[in-house]
N, C-alpha and C. Protein backbone atom coordinates (compact mmCIF):
# COMPACT_ATOMS: atom_id res chain seq x y z
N UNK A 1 133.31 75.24 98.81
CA UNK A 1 132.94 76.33 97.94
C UNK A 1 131.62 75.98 97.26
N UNK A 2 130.86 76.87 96.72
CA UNK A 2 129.39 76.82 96.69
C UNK A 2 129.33 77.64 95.51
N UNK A 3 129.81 77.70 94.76
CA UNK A 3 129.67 78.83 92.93
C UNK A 3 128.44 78.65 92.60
N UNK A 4 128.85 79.93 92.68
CA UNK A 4 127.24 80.50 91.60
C UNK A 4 128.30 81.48 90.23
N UNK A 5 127.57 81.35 89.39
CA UNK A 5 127.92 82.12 87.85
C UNK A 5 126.62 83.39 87.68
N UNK A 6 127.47 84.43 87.45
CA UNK A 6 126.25 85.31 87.15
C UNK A 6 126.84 85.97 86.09
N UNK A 7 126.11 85.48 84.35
CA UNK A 7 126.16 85.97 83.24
C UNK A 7 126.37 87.61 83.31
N UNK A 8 127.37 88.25 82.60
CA UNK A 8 127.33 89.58 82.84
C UNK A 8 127.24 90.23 80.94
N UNK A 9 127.49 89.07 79.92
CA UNK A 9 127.66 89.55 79.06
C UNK A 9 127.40 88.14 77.94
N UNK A 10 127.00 88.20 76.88
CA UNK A 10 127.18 87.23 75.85
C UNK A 10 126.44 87.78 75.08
N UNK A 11 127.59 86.69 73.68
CA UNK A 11 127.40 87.31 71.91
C UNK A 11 127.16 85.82 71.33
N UNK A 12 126.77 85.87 70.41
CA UNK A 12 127.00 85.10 70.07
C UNK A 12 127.93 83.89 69.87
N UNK A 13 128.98 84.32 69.99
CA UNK A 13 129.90 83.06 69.72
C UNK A 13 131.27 83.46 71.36
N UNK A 14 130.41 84.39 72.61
CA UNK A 14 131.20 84.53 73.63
C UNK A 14 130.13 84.75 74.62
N UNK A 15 131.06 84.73 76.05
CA UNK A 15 130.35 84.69 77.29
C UNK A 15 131.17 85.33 78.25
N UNK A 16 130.76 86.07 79.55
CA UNK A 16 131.24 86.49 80.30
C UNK A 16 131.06 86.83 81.57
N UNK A 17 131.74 85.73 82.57
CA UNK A 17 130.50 85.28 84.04
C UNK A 17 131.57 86.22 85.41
N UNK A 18 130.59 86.61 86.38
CA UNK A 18 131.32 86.69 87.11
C UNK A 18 131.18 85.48 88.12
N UNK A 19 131.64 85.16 89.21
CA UNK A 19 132.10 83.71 90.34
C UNK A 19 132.16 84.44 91.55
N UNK A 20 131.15 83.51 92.17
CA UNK A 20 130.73 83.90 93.60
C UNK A 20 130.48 82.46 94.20
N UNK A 21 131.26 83.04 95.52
CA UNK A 21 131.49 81.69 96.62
C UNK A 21 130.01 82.52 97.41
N UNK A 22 128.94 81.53 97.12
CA UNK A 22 127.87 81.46 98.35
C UNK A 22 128.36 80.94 99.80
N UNK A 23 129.20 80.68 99.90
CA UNK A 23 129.50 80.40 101.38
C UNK A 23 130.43 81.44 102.36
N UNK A 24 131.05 82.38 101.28
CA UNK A 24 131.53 83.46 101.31
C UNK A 24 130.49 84.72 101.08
N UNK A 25 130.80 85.78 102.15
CA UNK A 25 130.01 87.18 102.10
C UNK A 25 130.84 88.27 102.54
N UNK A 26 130.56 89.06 101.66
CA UNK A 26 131.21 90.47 101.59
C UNK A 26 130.75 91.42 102.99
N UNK A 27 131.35 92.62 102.70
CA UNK A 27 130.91 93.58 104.00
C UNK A 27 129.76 94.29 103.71
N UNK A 28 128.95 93.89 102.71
CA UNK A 28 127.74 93.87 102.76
C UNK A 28 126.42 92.94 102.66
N UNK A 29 127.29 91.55 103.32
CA UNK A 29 126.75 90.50 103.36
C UNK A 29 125.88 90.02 102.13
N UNK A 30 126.96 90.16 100.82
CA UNK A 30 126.56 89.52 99.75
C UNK A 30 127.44 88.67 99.45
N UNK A 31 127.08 87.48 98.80
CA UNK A 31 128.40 86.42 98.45
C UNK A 31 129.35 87.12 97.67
N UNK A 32 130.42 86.67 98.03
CA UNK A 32 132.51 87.28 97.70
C UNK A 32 132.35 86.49 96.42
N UNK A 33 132.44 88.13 95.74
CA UNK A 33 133.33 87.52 94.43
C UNK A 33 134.39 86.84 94.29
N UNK A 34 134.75 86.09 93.49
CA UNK A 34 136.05 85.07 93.83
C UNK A 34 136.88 85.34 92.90
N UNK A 35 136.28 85.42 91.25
CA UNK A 35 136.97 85.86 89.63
C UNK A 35 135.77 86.46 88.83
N UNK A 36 136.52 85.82 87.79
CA UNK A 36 135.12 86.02 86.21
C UNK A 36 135.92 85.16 85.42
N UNK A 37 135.15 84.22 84.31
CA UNK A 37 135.99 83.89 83.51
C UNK A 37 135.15 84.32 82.12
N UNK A 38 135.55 84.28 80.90
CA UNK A 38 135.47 84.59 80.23
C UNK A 38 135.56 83.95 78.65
N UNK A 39 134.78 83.53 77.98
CA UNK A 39 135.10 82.10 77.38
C UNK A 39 134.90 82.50 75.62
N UNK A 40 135.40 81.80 75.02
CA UNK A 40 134.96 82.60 73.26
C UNK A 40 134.77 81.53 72.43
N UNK A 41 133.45 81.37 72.11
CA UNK A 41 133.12 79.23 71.16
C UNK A 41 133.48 79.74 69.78
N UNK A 42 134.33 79.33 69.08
CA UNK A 42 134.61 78.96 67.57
C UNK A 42 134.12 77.00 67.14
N UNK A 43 134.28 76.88 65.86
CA UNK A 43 134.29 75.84 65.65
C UNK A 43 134.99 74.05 66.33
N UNK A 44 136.12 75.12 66.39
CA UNK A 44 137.40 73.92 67.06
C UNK A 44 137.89 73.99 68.63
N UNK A 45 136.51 74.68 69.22
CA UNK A 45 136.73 74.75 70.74
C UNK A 45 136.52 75.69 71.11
N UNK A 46 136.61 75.43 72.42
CA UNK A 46 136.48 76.90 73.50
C UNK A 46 137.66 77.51 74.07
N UNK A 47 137.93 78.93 74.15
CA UNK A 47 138.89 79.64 74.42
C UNK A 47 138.37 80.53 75.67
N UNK A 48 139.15 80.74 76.53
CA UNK A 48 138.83 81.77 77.58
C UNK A 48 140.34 81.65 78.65
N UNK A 49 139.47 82.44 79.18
CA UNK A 49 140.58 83.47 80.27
C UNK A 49 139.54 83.05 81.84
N UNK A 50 140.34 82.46 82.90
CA UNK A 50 139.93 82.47 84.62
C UNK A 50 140.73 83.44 84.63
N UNK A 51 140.18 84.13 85.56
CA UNK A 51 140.80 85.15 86.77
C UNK A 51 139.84 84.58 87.95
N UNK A 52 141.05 84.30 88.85
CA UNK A 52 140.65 83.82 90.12
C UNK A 52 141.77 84.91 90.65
N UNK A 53 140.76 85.71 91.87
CA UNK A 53 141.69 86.82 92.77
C UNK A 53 142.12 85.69 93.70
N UNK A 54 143.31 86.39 93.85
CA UNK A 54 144.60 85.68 94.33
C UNK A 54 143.92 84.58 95.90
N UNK A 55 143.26 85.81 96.85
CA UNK A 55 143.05 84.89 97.89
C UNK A 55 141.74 83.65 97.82
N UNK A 56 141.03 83.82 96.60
CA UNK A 56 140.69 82.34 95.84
C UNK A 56 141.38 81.46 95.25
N UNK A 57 142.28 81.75 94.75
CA UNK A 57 143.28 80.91 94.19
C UNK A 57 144.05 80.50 95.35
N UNK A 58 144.17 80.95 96.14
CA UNK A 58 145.27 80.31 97.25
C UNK A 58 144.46 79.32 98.18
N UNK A 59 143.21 79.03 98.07
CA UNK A 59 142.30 77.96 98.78
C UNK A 59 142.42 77.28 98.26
N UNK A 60 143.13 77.35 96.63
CA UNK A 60 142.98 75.89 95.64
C UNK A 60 143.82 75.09 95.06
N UNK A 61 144.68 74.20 95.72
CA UNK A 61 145.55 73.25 95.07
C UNK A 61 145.50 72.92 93.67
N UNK A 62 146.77 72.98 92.81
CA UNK A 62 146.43 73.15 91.68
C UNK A 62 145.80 71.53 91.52
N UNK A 63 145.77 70.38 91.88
CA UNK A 63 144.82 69.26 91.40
C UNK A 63 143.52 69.54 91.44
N UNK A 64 143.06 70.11 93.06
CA UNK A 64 141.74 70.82 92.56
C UNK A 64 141.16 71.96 92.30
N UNK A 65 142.02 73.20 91.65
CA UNK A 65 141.65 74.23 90.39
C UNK A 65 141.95 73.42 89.45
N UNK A 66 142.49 72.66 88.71
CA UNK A 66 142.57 71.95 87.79
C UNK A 66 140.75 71.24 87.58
N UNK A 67 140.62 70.56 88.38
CA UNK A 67 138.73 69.71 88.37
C UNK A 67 137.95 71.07 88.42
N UNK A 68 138.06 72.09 89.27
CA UNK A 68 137.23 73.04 89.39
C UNK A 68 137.30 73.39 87.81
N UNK A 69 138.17 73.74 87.13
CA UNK A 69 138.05 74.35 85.64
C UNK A 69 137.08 73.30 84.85
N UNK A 70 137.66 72.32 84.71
CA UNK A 70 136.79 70.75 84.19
C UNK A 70 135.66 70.80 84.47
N UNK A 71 135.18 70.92 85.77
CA UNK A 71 133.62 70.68 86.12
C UNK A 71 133.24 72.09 85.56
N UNK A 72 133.59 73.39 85.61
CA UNK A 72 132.98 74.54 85.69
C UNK A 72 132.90 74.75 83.66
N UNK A 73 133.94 74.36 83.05
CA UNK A 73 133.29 74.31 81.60
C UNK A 73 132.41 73.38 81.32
N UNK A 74 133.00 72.13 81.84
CA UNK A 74 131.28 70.64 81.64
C UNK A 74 130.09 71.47 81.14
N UNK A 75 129.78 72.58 82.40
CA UNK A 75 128.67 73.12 82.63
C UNK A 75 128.22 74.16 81.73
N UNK A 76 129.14 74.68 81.57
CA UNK A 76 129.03 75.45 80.71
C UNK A 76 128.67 75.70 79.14
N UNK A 77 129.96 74.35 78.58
CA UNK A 77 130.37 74.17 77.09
C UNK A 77 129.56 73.10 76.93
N UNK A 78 129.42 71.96 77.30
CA UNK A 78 128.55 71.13 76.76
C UNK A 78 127.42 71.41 76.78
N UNK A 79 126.37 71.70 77.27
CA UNK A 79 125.23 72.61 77.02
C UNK A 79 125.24 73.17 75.84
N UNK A 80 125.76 74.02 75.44
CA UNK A 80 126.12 74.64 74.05
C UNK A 80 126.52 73.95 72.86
N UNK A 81 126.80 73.04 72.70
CA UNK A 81 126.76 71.68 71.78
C UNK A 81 128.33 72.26 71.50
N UNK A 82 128.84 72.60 71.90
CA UNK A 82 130.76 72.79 71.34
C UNK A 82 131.42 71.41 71.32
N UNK A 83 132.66 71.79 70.83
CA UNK A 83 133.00 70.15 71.11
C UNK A 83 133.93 70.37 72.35
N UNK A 84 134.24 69.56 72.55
CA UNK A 84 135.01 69.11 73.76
C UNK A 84 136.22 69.71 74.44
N UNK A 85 136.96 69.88 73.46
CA UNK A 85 138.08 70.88 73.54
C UNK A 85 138.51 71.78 73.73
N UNK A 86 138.75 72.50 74.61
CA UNK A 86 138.96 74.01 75.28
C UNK A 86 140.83 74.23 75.27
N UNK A 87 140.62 75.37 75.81
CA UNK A 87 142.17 76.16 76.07
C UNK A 87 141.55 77.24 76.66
N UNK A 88 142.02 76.65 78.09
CA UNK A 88 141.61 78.43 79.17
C UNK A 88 143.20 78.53 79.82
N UNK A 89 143.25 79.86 80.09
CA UNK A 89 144.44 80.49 80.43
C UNK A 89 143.84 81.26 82.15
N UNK A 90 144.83 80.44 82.99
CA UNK A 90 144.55 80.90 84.33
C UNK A 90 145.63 81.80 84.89
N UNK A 91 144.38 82.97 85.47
CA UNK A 91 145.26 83.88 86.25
C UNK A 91 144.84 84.32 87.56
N UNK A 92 146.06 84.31 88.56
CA UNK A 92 145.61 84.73 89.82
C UNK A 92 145.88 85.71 90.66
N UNK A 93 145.54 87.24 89.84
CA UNK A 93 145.87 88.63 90.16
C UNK A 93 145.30 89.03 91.79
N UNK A 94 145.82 89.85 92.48
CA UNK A 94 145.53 90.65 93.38
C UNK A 94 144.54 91.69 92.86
N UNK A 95 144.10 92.14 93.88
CA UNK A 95 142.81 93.14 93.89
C UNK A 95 143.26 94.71 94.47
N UNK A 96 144.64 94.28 94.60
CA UNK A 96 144.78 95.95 95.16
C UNK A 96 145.15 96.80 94.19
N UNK A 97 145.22 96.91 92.90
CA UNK A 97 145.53 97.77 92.49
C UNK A 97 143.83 97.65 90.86
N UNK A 98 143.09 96.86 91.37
CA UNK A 98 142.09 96.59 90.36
C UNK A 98 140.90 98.00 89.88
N UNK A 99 140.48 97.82 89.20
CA UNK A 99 140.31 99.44 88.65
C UNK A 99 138.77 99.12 87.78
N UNK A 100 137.90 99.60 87.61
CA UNK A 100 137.42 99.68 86.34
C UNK A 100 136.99 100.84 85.79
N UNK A 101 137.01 100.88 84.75
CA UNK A 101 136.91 102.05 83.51
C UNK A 101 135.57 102.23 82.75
N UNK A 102 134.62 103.01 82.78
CA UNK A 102 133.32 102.76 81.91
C UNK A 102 132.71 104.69 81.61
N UNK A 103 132.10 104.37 80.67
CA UNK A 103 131.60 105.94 80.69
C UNK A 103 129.85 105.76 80.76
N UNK A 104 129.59 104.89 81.96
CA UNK A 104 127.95 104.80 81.70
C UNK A 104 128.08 106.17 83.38
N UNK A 105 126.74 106.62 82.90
CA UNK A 105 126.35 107.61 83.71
C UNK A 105 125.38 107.13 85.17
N UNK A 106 126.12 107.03 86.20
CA UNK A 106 125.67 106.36 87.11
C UNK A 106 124.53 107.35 88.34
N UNK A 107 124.40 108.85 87.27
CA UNK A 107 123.65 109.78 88.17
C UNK A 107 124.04 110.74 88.65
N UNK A 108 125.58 110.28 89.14
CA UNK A 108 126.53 111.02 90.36
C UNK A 108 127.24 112.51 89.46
N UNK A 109 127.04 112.43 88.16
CA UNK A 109 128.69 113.05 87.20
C UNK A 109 127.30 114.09 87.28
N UNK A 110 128.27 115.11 86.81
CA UNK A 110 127.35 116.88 86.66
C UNK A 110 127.08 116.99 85.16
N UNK A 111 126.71 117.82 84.60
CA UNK A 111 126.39 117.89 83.18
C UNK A 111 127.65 118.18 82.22
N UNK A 112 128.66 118.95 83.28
CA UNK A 112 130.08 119.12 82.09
C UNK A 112 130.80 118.42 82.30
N UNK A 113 130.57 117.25 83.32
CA UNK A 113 131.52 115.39 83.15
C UNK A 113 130.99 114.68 82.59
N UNK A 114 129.44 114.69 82.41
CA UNK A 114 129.01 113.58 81.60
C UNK A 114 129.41 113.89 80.07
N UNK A 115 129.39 115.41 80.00
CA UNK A 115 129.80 115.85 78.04
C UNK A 115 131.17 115.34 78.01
N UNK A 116 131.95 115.58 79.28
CA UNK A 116 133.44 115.08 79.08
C UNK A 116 134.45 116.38 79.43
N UNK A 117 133.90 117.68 79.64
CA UNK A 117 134.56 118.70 79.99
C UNK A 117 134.88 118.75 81.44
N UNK A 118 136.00 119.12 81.45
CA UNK A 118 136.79 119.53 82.45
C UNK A 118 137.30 120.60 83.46
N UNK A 119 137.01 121.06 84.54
CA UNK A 119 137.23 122.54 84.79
C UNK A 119 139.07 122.62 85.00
């Protein structure tokens, strides 16, 4: 596996990456998303959430998703001067029923979907 992180979001005191296997390519011959994780720095550590889709998670013995998490905050959290201490919560959902929800206007919606009206 070959990760790349591509920042999709951060605040100040949070972050939010999506995970791509470069050795993996989609059906449009872009590297396969694999998860996102999602991380939140307070004083007394780092908190976040992996989502690894299921058929990434099933390439990974939990000894090494266990190092993969380790190496992949190293990189992350220490950089950021945090301390040491994390708590991430791993999950390894399926993609068939995955969804997303947004009201940005992508061009496609007519003028009485973008107001929100309905015929």
């Amino acid at each position: 596996m070959n990760l790349k992180l591509k920042r999709l979001v951060r605040t100040h005191s949070s972050e939010q990456y999506a995970l791509f296997d470069l050795t993996q390519t989609d059906e449009d011959d872009q590297p396969l998303t694999i998860g996102k994780l999602d991380l939140h720095y307070t004083g007394e550590g780092t908190y976040g959430t992996l989502l690894l889709w299921d058929l990434a998670s099933q390439q990974l013995e939990a000894d090494r998703r266990r190092m993969f998490v380790q190496a992949l905050l190293s990189e992350l959290v220490l950089p950021m001067g945090m301390p040491n201490e994390f708590v991430v919560e791993f999950f390894a959902p399926t993609l068939d029923e995955y969804e997303v929800f947004h009201n940005l206007d992508d061009g496609a919606n007519s003028p009485a979907e973008a107001n929100g009206s309905v015929d």
